[in-house]
N, C-alpha and C. Protein backbone atom coordinates (compact mmCIF):
# COMPACT_ATOMS: atom_id res chain seq x y z
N UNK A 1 55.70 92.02 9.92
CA UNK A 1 55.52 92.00 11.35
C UNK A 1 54.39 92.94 11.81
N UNK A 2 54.24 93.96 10.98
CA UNK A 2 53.16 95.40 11.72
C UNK A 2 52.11 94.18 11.40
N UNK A 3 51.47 93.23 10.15
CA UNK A 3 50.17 92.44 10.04
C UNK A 3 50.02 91.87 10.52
N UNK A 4 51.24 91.07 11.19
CA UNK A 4 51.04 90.17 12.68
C UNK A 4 50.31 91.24 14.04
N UNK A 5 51.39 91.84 13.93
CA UNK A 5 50.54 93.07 15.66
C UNK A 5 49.11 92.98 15.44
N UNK A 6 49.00 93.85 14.14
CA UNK A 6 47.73 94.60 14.14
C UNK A 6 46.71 93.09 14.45
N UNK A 7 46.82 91.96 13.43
CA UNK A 7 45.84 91.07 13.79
C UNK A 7 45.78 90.31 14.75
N UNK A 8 47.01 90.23 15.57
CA UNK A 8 46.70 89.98 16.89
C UNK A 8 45.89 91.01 17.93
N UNK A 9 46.37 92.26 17.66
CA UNK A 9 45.30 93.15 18.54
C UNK A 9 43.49 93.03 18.19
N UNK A 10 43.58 92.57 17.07
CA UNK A 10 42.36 92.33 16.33
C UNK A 10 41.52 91.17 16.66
N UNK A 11 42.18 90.14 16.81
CA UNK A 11 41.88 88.94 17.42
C UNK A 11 42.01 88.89 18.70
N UNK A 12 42.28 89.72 19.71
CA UNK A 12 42.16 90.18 20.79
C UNK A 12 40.80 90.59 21.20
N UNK A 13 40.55 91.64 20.33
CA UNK A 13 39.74 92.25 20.75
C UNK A 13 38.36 91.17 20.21
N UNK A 14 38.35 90.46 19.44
CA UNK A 14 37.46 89.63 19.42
C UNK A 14 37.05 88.30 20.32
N UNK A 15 38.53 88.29 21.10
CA UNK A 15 37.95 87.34 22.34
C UNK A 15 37.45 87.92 23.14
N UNK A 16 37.74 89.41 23.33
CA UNK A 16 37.34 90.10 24.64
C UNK A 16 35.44 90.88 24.57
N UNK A 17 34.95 90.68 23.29
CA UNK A 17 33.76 90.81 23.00
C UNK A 17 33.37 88.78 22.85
N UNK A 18 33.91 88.08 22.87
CA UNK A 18 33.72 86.71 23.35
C UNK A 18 33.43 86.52 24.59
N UNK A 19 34.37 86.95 25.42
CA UNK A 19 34.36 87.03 26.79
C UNK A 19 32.51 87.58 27.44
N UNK A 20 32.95 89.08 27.05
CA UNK A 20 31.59 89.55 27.46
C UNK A 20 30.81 89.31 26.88
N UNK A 21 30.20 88.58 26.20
CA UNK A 21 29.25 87.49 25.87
C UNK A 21 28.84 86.64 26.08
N UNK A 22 29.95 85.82 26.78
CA UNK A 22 29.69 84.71 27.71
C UNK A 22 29.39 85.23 29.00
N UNK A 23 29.92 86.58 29.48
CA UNK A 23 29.37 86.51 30.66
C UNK A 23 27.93 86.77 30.79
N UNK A 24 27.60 87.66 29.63
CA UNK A 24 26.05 88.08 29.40
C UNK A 24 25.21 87.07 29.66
N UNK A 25 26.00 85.84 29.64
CA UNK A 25 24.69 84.35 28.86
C UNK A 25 24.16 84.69 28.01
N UNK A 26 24.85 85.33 26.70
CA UNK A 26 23.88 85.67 25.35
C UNK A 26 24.47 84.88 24.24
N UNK A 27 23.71 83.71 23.99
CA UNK A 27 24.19 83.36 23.08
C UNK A 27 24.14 83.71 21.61
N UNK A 28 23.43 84.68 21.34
CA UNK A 28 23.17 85.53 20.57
C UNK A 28 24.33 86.25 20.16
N UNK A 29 24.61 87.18 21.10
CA UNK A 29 26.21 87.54 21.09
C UNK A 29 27.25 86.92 20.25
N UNK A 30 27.29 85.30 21.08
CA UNK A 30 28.56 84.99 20.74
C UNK A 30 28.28 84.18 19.30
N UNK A 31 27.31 84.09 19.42
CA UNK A 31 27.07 83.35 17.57
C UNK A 31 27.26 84.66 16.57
N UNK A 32 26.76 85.77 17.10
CA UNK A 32 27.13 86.95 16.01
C UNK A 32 28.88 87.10 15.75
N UNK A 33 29.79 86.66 16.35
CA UNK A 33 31.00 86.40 16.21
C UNK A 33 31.36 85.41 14.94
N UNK A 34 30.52 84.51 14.67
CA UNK A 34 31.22 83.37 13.78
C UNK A 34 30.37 84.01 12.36
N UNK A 35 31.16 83.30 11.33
CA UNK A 35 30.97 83.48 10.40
C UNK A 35 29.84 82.02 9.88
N UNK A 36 29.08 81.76 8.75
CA UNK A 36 28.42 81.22 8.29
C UNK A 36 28.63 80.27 6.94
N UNK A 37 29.23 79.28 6.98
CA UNK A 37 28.79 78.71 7.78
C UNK A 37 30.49 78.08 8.64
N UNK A 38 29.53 78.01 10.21
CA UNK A 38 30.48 77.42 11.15
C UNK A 38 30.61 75.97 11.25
N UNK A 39 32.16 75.72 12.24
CA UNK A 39 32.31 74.54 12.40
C UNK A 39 32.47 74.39 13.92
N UNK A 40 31.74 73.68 14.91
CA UNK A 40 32.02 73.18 15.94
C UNK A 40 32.39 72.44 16.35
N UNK A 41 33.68 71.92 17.20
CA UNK A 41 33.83 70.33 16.87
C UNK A 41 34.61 70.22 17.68
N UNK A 42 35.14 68.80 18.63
CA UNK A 42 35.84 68.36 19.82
C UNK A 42 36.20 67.10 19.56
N UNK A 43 36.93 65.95 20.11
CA UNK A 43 37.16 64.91 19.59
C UNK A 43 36.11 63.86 19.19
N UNK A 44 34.81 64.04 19.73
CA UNK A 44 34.07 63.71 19.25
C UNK A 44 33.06 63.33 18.16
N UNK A 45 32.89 65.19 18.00
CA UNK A 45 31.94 65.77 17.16
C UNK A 45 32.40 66.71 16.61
N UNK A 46 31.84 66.67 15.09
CA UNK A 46 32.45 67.70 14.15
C UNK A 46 30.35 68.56 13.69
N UNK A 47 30.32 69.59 14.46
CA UNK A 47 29.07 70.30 13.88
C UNK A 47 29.23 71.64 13.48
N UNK A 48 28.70 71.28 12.03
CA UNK A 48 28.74 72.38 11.17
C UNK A 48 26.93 73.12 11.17
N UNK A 49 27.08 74.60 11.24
CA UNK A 49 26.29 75.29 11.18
C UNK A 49 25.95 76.31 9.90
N UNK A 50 24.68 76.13 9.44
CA UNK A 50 24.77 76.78 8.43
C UNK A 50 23.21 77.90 8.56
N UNK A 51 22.80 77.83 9.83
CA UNK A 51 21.55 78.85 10.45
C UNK A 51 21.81 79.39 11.48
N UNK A 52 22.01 80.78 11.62
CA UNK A 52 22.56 81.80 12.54
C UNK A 52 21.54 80.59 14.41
N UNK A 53 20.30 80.88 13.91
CA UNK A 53 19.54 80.54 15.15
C UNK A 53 19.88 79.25 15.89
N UNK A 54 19.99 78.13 14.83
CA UNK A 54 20.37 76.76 15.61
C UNK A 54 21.89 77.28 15.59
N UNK A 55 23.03 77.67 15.45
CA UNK A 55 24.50 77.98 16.49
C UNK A 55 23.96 78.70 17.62
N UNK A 56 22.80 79.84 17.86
CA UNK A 56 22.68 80.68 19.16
C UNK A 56 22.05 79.98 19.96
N UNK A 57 21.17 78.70 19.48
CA UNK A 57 20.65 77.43 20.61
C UNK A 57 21.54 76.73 20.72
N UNK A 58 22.84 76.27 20.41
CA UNK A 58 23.81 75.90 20.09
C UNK A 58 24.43 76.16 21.80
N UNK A 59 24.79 77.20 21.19
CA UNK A 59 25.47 78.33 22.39
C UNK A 59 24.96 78.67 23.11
N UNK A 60 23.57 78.71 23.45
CA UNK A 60 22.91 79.11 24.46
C UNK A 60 23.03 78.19 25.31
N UNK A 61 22.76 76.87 24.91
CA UNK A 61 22.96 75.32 25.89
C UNK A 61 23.76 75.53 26.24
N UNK A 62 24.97 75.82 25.81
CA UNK A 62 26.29 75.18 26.08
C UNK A 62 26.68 76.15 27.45
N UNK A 63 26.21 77.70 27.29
CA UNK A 63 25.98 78.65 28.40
C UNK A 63 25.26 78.06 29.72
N UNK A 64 23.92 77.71 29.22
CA UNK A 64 23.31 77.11 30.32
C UNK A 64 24.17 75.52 31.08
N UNK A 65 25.01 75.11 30.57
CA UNK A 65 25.46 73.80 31.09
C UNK A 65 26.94 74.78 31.42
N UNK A 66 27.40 75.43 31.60
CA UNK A 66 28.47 76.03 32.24
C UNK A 66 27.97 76.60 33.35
N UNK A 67 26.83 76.90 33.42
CA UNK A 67 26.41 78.10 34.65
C UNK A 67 25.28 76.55 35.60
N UNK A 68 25.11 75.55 34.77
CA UNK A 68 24.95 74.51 35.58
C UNK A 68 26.41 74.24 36.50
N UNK A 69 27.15 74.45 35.84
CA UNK A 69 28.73 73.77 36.58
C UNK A 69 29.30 75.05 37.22
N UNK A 70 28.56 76.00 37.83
CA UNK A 70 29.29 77.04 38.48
C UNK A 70 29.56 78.50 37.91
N UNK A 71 30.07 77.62 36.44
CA UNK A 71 30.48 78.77 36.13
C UNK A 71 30.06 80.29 35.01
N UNK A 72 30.27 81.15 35.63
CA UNK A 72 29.69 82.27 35.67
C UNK A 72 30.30 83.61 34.77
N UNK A 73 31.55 83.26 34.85
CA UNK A 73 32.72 84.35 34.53
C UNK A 73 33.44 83.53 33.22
N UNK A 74 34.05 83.98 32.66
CA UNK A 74 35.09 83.42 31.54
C UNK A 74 36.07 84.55 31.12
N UNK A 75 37.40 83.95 30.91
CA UNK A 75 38.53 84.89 30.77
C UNK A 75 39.14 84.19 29.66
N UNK A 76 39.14 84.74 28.56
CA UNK A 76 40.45 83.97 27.60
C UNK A 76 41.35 85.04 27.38
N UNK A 77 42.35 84.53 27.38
CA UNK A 77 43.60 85.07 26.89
C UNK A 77 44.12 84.24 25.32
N UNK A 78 44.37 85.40 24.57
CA UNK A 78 44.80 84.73 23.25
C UNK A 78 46.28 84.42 23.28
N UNK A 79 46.44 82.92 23.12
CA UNK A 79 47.91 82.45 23.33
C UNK A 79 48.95 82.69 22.52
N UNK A 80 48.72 82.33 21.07
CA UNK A 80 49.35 82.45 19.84
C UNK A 80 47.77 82.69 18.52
N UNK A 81 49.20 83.36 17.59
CA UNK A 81 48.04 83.66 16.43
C UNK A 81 49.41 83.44 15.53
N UNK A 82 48.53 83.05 14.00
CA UNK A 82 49.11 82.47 13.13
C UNK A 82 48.76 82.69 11.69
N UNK A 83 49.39 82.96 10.76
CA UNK A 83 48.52 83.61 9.35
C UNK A 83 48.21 82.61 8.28
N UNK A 84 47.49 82.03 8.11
CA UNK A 84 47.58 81.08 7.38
C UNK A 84 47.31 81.39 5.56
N UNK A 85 46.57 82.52 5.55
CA UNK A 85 46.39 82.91 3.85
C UNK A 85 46.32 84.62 4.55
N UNK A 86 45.95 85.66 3.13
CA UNK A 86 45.70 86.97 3.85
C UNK A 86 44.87 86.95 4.58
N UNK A 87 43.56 86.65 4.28
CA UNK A 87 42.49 86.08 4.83
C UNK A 87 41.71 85.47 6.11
N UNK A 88 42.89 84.34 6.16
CA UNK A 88 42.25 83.53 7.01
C UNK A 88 44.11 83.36 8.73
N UNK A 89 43.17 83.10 9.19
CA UNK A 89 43.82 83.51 10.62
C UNK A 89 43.83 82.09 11.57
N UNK A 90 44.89 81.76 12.38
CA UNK A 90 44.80 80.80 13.18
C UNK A 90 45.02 81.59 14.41
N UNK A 91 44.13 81.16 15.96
CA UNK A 91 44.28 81.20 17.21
C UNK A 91 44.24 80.52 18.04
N UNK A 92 44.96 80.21 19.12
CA UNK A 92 44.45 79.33 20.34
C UNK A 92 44.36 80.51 21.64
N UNK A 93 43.54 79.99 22.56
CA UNK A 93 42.53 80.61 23.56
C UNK A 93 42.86 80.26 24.85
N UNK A 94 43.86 80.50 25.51
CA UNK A 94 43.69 79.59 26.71
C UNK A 94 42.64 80.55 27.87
N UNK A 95 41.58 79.63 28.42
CA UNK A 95 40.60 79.42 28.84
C UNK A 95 40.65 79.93 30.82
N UNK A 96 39.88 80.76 31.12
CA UNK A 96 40.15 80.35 32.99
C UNK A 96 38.70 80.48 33.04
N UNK A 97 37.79 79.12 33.18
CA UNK A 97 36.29 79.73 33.56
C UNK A 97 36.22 79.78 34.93
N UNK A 98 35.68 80.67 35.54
CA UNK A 98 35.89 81.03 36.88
C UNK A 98 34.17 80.87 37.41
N UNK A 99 33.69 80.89 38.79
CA UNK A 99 32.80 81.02 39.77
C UNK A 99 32.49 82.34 39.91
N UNK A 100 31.33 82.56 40.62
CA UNK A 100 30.98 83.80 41.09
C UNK A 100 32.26 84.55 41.88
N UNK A 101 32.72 84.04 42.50
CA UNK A 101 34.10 84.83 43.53
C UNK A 101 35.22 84.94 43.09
N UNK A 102 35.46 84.20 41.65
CA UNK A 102 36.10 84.40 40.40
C UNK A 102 36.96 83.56 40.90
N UNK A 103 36.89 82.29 41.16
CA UNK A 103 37.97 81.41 41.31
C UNK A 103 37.88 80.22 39.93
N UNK A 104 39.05 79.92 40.13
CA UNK A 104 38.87 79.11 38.94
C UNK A 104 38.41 77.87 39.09
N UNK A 105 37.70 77.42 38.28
CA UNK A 105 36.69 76.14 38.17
C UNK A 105 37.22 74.87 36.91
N UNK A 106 37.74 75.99 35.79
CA UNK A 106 38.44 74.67 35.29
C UNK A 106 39.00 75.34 34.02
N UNK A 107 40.51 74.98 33.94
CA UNK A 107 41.48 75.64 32.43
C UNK A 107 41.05 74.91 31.32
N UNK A 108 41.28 75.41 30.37
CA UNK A 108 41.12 74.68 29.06
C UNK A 108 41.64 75.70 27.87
N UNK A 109 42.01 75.25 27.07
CA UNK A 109 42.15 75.78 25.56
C UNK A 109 40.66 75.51 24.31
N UNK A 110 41.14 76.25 23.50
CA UNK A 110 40.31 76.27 22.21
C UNK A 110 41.04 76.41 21.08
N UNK A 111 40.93 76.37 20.00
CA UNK A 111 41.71 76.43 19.00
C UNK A 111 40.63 77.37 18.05
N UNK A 112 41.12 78.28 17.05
CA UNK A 112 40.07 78.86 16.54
C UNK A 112 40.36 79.21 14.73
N UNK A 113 39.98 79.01 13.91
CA UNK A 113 40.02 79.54 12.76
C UNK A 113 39.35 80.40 12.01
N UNK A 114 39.60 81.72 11.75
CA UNK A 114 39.32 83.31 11.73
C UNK A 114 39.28 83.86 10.17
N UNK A 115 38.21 84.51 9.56
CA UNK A 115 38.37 84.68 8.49
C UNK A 115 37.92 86.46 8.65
N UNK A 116 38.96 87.21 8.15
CA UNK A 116 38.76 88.49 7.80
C UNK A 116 38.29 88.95 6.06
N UNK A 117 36.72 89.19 6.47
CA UNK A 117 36.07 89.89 5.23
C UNK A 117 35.98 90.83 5.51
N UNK A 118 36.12 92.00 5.69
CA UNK A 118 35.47 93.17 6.06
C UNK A 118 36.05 93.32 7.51
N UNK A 119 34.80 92.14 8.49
CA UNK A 119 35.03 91.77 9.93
C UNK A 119 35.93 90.58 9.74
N UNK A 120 36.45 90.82 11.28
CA UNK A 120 36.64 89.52 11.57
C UNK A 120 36.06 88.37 12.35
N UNK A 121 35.93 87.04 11.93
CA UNK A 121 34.41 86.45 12.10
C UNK A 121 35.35 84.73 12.32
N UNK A 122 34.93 84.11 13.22
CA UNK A 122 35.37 83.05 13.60
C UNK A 122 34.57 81.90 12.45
N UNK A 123 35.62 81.32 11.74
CA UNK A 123 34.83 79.65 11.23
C UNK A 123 34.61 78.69 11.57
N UNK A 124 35.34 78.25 12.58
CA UNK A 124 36.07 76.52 13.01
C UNK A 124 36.25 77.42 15.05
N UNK A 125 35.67 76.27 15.65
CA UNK A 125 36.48 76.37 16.82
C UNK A 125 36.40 74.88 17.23
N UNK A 126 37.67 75.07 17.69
CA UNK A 126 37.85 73.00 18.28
C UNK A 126 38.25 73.73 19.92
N UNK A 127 37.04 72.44 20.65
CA UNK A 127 36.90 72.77 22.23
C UNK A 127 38.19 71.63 22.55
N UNK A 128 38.45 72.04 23.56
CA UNK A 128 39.33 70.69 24.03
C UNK A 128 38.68 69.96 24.93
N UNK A 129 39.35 68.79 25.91
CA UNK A 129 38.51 67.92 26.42
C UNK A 129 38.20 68.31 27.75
N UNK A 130 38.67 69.17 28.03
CA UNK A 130 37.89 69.97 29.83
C UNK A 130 36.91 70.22 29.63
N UNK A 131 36.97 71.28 28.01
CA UNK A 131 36.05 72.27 28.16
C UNK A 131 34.40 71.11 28.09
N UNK A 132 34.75 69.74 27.19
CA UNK A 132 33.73 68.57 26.69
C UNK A 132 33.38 68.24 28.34
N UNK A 133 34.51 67.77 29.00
CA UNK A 133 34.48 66.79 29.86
C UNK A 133 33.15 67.61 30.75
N UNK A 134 33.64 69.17 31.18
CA UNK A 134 32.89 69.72 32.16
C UNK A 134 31.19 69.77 31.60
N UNK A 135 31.38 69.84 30.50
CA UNK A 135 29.73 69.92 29.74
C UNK A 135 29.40 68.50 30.12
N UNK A 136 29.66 67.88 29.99
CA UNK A 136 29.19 65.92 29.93
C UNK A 136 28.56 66.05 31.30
N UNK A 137 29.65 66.23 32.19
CA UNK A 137 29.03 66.16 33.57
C UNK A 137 27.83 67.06 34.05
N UNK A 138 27.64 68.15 33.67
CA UNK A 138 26.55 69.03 33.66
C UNK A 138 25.19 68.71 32.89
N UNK A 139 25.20 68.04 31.50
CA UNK A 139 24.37 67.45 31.18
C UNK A 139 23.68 66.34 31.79
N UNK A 140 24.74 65.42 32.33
CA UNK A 140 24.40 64.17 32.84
C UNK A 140 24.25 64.40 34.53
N UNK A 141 24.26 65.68 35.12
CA UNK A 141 23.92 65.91 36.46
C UNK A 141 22.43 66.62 35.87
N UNK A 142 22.21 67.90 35.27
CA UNK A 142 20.81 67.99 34.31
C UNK A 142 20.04 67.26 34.06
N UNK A 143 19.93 65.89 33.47
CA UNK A 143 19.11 65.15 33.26
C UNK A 143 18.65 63.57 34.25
N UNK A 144 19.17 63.83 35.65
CA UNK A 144 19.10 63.21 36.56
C UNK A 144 17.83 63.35 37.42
């Protein structure tokens, strides 16, 4: 039970340097979080990354098409965590991206798979379909 706490406080604290990363708009930041190579993926699309720079253009878009849709702020709260080897770690994220006046703009989850070497460093994150849906519309209001 103490390896559960501790890696939940651990995986805590790695959403909350998630968080302020997203608010930075650095996608730089939040790609220095994942490990190499990553997996991105939603019901759609499964993209795997294996160059630090294309995940931080990656993430940088994906920044810029949130702050197309308002939003400005991001809050996750880590819902559950789960141990799957010593190693490797399961999380889900539930999501409040908020507006400048910090209202909320739209909930969503993430799902995340976590590997402790040393650090702890995200492998796998699966978006859910808000988090897709709200990007679609931002792209497709973007390229209008």
């Amino acid at each position: 039970m103490a390896e559960q706490a501790d890696m939940h406080s651990r995986i805590v604290a790695l959403f909350e340097q998630f968080d302020r990363a997203m608010d930075k708009q650095s996608g730089a930041d939040v790609a220095a979080l994942y490990h190499l190579p990553a997996v991105i993926m939603n019901d759609d699309e499964k993209l795997v990354y294996t160059d630090r720079q294309e995940l931080e253009r990656r993430i940088t878009n994906i920044l810029g098409l949130f702050q197309q849709s308002g939003v400005v702020h991001h809050h996750g709260e880590v819902a559950h965590v789960m141990r799957l080897s010593e190693a490797i770690w399961f999380c889900t994220v539930d999501w409040q991206l908020k507006d400048e006046q910090h209202n909320v703009i739209e909930h969503c989850m993430t799902s995340h798979t976590l590997q402790l070497n040393g650090e702890l460093q995200i492998i796998i994150s699966v978006i859910d379909e808000n988090i897709t849906r709200l990007l679609n519309v931002a792209a497709q209001r973007g390229s209008t």
